[in-house]
C-alpha atoms as a PDB file:
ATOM      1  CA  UNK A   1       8.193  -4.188  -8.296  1.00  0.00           C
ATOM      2  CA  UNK A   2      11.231  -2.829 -10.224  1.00  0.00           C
ATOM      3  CA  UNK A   3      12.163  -6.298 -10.485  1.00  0.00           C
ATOM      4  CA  UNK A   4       9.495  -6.897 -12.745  1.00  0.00           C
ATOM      5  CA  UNK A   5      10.335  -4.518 -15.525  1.00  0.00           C
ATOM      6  CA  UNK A   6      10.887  -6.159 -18.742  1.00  0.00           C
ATOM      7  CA  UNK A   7      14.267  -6.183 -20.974  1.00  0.00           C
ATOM      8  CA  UNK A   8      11.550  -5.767 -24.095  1.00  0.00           C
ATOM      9  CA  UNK A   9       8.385  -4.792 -24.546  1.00  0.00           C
ATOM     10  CA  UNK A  10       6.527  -4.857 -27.669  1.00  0.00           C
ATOM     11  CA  UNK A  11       3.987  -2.337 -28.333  1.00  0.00           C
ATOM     12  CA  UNK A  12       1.564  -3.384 -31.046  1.00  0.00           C
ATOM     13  CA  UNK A  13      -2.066  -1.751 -31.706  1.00  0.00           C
ATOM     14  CA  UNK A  14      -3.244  -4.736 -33.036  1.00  0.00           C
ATOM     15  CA  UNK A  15      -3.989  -6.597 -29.545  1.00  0.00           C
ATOM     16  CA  UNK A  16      -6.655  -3.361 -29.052  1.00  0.00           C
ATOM     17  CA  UNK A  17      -8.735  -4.001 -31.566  1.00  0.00           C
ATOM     18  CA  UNK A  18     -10.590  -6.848 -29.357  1.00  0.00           C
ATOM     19  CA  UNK A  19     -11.753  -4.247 -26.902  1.00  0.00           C
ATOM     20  CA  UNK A  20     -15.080  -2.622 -27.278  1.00  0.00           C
ATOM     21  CA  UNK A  21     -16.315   1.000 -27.952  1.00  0.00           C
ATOM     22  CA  UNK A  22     -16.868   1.694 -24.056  1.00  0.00           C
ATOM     23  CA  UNK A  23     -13.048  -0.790 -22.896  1.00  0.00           C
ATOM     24  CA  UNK A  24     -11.916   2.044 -25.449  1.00  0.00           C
ATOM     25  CA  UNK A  25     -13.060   5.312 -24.431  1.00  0.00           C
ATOM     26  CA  UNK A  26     -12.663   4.449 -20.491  1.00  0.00           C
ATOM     27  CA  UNK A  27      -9.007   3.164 -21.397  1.00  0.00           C
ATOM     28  CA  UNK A  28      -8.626   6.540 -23.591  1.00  0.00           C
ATOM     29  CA  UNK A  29      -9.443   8.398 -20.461  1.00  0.00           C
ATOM     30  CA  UNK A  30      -7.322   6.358 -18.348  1.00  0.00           C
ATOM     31  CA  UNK A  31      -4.358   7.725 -21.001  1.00  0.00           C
ATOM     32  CA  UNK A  32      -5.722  11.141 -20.358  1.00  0.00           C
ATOM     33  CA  UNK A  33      -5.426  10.867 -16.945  1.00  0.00           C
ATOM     34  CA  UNK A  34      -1.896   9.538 -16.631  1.00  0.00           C
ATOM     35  CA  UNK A  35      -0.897  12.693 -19.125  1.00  0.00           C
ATOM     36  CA  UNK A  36      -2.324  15.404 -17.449  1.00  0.00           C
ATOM     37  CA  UNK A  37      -1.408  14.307 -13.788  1.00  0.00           C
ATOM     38  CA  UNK A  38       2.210  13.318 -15.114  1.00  0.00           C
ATOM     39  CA  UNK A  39       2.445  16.872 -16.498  1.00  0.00           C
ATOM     40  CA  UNK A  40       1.899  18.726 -13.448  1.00  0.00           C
ATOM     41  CA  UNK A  41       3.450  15.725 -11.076  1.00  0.00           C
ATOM     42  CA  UNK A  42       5.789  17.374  -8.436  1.00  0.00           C
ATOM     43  CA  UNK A  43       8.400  14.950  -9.780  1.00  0.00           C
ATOM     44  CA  UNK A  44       7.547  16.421 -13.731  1.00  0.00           C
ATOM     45  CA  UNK A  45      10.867  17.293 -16.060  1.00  0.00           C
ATOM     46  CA  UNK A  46      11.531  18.461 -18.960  1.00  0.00           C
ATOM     47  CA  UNK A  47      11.569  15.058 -20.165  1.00  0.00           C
ATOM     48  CA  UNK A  48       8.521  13.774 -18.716  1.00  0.00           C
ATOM     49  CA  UNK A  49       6.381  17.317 -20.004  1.00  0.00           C
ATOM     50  CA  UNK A  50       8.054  16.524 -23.819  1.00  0.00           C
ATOM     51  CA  UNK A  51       5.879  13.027 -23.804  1.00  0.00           C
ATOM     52  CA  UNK A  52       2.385  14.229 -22.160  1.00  0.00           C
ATOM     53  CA  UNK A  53       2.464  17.318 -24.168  1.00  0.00           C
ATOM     54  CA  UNK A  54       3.090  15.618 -27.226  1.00  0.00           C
ATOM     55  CA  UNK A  55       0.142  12.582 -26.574  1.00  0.00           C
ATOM     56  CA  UNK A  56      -2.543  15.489 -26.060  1.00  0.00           C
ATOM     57  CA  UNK A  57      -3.397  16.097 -29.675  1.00  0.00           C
ATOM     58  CA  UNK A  58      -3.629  12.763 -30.342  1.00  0.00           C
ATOM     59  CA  UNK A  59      -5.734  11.401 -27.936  1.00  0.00           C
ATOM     60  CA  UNK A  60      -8.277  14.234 -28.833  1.00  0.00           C
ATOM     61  CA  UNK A  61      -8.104  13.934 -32.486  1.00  0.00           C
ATOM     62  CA  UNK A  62      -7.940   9.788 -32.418  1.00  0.00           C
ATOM     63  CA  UNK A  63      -9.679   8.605 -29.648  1.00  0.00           C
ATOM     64  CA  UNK A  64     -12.887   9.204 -30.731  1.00  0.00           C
ATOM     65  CA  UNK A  65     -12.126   7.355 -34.183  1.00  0.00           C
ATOM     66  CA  UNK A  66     -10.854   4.742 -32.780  1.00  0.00           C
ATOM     67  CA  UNK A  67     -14.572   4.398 -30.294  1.00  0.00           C
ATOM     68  CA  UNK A  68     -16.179   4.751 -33.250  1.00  0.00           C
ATOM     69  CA  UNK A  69     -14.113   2.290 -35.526  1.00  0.00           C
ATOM     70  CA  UNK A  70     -12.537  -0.679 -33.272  1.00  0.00           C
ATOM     71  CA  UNK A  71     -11.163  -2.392 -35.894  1.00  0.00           C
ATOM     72  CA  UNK A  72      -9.362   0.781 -37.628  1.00  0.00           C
ATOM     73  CA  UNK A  73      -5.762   0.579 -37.615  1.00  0.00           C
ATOM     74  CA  UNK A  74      -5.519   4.469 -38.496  1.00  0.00           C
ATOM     75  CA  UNK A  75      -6.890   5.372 -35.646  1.00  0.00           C
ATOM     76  CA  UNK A  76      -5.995   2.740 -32.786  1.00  0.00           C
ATOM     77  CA  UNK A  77      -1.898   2.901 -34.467  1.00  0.00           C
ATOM     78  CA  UNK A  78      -1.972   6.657 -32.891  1.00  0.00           C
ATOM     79  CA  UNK A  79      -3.764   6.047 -30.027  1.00  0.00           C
ATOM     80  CA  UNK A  80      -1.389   3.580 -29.208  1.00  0.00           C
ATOM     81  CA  UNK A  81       1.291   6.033 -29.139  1.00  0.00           C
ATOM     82  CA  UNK A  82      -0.428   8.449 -27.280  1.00  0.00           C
ATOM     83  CA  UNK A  83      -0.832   5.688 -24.886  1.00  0.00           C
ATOM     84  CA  UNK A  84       3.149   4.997 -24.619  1.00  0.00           C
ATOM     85  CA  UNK A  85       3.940   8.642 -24.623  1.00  0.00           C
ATOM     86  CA  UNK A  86       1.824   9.381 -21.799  1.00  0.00           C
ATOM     87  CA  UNK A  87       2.588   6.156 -20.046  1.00  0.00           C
ATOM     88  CA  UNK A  88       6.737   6.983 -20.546  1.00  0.00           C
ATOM     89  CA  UNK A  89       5.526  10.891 -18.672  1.00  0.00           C
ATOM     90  CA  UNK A  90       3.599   9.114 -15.338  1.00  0.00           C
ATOM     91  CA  UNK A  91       6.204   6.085 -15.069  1.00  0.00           C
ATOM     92  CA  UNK A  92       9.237   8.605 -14.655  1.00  0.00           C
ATOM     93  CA  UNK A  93       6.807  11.434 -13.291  1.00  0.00           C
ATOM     94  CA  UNK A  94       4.646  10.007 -11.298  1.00  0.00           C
ATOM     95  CA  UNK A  95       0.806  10.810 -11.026  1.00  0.00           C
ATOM     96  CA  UNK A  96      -1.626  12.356  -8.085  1.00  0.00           C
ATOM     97  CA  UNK A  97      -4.966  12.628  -6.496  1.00  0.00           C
ATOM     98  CA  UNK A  98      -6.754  11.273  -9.230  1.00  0.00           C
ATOM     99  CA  UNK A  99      -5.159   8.023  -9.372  1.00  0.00           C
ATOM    100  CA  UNK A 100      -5.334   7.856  -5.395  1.00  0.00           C
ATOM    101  CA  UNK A 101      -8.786   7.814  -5.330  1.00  0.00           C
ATOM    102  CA  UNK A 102      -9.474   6.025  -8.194  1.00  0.00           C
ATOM    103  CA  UNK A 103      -7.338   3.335  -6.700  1.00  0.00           C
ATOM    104  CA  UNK A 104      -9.046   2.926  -3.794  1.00  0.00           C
ATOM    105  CA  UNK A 105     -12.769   2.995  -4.886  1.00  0.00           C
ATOM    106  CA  UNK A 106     -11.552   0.671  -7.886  1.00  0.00           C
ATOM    107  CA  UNK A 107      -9.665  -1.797  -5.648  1.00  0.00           C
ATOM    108  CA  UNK A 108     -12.497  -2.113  -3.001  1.00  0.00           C
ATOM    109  CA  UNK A 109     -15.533  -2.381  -5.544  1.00  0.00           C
ATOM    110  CA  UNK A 110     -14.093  -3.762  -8.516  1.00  0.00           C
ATOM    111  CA  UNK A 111     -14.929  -0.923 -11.211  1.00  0.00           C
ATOM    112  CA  UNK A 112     -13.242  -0.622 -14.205  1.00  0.00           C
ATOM    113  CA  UNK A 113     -10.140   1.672 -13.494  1.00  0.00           C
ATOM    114  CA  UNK A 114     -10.491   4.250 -16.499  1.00  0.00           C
ATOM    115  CA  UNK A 115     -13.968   5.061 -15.908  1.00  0.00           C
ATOM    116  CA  UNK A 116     -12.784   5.937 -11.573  1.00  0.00           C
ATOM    117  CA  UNK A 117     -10.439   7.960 -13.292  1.00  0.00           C
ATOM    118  CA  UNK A 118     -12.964  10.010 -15.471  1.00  0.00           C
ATOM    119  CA  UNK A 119     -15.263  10.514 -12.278  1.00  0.00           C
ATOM    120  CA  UNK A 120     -12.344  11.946 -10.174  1.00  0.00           C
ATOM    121  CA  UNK A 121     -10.366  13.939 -12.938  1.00  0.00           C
ATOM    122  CA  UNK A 122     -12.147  17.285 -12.519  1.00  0.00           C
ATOM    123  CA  UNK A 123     -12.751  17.312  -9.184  1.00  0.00           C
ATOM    124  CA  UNK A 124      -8.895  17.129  -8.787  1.00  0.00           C
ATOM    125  CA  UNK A 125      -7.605  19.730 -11.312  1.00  0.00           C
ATOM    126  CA  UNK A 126     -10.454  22.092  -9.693  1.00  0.00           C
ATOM    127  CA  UNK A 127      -8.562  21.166  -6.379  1.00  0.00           C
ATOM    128  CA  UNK A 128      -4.955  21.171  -7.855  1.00  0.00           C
ATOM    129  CA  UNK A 129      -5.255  24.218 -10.062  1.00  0.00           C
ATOM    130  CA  UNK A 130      -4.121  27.114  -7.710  1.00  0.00           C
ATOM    131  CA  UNK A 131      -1.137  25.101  -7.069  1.00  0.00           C
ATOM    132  CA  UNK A 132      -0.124  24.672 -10.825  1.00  0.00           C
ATOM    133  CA  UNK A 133      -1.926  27.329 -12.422  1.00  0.00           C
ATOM    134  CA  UNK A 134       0.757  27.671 -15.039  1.00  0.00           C
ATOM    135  CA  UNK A 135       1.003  24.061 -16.052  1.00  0.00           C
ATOM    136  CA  UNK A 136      -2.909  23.708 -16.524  1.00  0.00           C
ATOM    137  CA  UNK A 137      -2.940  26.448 -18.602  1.00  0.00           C
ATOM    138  CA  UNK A 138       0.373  24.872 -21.263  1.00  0.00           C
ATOM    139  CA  UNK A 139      -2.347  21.793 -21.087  1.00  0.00           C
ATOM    140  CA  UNK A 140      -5.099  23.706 -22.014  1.00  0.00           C
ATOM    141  CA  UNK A 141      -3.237  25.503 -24.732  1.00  0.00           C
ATOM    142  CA  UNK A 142      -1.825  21.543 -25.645  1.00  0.00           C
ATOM    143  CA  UNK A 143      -5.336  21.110 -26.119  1.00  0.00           C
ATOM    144  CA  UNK A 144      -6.033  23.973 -28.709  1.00  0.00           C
ATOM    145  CA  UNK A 145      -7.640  26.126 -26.472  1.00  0.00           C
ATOM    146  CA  UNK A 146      -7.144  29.881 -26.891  1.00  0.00           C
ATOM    147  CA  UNK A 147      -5.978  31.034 -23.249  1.00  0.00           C
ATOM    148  CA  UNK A 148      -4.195  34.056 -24.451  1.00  0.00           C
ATOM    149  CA  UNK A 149      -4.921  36.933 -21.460  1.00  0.00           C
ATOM    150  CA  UNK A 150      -7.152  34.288 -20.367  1.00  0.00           C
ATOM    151  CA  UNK A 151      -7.252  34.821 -16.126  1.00  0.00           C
ATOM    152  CA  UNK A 152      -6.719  31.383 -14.063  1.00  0.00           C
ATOM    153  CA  UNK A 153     -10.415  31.109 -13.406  1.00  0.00           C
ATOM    154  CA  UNK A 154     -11.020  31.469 -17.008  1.00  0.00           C
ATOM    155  CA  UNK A 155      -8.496  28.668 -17.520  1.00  0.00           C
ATOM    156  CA  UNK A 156      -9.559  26.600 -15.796  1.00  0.00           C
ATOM    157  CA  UNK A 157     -13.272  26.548 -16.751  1.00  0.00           C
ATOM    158  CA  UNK A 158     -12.488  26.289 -20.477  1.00  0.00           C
ATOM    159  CA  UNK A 159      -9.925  23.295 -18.932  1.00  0.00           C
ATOM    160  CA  UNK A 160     -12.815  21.504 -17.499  1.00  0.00           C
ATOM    161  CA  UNK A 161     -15.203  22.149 -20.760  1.00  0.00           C
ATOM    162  CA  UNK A 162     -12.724  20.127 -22.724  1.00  0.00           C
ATOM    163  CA  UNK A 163     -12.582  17.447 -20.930  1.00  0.00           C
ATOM    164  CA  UNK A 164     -16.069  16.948 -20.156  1.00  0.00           C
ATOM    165  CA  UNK A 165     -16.495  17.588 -24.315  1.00  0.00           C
ATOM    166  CA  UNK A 166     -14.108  15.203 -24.605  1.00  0.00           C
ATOM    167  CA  UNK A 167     -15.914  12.426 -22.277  1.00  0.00           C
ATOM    168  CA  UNK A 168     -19.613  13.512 -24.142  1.00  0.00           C
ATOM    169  CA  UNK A 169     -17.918  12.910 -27.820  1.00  0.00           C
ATOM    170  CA  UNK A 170     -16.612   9.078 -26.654  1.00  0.00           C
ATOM    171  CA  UNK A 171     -19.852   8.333 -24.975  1.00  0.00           C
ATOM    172  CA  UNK A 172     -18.138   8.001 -21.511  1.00  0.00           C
ATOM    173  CA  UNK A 173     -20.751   9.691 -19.199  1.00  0.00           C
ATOM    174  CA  UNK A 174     -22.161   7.535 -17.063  1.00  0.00           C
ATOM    175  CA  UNK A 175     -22.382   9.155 -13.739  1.00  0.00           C
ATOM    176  CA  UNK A 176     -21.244   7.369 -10.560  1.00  0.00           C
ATOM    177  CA  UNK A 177     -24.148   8.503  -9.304  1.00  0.00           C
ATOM    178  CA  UNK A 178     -25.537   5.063 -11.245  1.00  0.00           C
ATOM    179  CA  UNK A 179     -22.964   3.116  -8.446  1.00  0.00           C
ATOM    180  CA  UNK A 180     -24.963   3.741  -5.472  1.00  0.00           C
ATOM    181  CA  UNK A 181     -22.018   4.720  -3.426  1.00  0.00           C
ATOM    182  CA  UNK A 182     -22.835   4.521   0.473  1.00  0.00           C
ATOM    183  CA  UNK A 183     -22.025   7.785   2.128  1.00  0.00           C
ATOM    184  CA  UNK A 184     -20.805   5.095   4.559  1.00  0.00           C
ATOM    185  CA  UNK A 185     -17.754   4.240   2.174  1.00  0.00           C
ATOM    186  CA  UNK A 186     -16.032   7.501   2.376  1.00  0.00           C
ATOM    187  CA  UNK A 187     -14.148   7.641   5.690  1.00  0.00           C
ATOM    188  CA  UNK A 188     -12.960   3.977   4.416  1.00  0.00           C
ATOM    189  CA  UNK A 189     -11.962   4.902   0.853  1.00  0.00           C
ATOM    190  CA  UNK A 190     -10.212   8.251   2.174  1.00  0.00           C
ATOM    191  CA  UNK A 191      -8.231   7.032   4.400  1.00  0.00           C
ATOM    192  CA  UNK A 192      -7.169   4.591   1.530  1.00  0.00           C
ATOM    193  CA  UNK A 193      -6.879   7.243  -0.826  1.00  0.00           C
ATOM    194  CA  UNK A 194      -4.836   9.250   1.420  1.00  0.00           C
ATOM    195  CA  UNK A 195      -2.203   6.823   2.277  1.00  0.00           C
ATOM    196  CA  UNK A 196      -1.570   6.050  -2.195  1.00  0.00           C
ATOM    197  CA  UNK A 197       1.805   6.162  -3.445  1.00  0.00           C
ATOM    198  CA  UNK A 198       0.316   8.306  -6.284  1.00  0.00           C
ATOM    199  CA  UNK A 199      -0.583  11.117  -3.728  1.00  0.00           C
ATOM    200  CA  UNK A 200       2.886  11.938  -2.617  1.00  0.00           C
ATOM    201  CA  UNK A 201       3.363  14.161  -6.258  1.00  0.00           C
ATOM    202  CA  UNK A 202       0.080  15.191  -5.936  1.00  0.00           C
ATOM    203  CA  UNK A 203       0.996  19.205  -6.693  1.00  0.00           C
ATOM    204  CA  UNK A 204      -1.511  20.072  -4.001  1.00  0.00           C
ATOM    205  CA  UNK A 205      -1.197  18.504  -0.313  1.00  0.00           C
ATOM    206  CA  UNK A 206      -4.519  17.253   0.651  1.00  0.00           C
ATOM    207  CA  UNK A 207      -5.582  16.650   3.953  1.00  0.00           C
ATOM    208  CA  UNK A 208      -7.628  13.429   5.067  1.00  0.00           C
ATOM    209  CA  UNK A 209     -10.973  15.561   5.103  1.00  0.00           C
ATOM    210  CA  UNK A 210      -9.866  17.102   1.697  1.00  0.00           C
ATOM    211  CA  UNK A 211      -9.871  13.539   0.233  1.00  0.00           C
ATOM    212  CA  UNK A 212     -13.279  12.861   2.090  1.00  0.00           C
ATOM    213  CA  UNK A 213     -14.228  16.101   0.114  1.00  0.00           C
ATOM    214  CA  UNK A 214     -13.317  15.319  -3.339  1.00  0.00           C
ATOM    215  CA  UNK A 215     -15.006  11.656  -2.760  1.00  0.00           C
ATOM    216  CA  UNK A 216     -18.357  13.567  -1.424  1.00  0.00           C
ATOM    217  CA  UNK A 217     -18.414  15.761  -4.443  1.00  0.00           C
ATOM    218  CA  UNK A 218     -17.802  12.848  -7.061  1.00  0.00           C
ATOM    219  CA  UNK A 219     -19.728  10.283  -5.611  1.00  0.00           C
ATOM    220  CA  UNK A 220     -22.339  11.743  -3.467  1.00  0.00           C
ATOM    221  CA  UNK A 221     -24.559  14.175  -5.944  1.00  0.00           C
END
């Protein structure tokens, strides 16, 4: 609720150092998450592209650091920004498929919401991409990639690489294969998914069997 927003809030890096290597790198890709779906978010502005731009670099240069070395100030004192940057894009943006069905399949069997996120991220921006081609590609090149004459397909494959690079180098792999989804679940969590205040900025529209789709493909392999 709006009512619910605070007059402060203090942002302090110290309170991360209690979470683990793995609470890291699945909140890290949470972060990730709310950047890149903020930055392509119907409801995306100037504004809103400044912050999830600028939290790209350091996610990929810290997060891993701060996997490795909990306790490191150096590291979790930038990835603490990165955090509030990309948190200040998706709270004024708004965010999209991913979240939706990460939501759902989170909420129903209690898994840990970064690591939902991480399963579904792909899957999405393969969905999303012909509908913000352009915006995918100023991530990618956010990210250091060289996209120069690159063609959308291209773009999109060396998008992917990077992230799944990114997941390898944190140690955040698991498959969900290792949930045991039923394929029973996935008229259930759809129909969930589908109905998610995140999926109205979605940049892509999907229909209910779309969202059965993107489940299938995550879940099912």
């Amino acid at each position: 609720s709006k009512i619910l927003v605070p007059d402060v809030a203090l942002v302090d890096p110290v309170t991360t150092t209690t979470m683990d290597p793995q609470l890291t790198a699945l909140t890290g890709m949470d972060a990730v998450t709310h950047l890149v779906e903020a930055f392509v978010s119907t409801a995306s502005s100037p504004l809103t592209d400044v912050n999830a731009l600028a939290a790209i670099p350091l996610i990929l240069k810290y997060l891993p650091q701060a996997v490795r070395h909990p306790e490191a100030m150096e590291f979790r004192t930038p990835m603490m920004m990165a955090s509030l940057m990309a948190g200040l894009a998706f709270s004024n943006a708004g965010l999209g498929a991913t979240h939706s069905l990460s939501h759902a399949l989170g909420g129903l069997l209690d898994l840990p919401h970064g690591e939902c996120n991480m399963w579904f991220l792909n899957e999405v921006i393969d969905f999303n991409f012909s509908s913000a081609a352009e915006k995918y590609r100023r991530l990618g090149e956010g990210m250091g990639l060289d996209l120069a004459g690159a063609t959308p397909e291209r773009c999109k494959s060396l998008l992917l690489e990077r992230l799944a690079s990114l997941e390898k180098e944190i140690g955040a792999e698991r498959g969900a294969q290792d949930i045991a989804i039923s394929a029973d679940l996935i008229p259930r969590l759809a129909a969930t998914a589908a109905a998610d205040v995140s999926m109205l900025t979605n940049p892509r529209t999907p229909t209910l069997e779309d969202v059965q789709v993107l489940y299938e493909r995550a879940l099912l392999r």
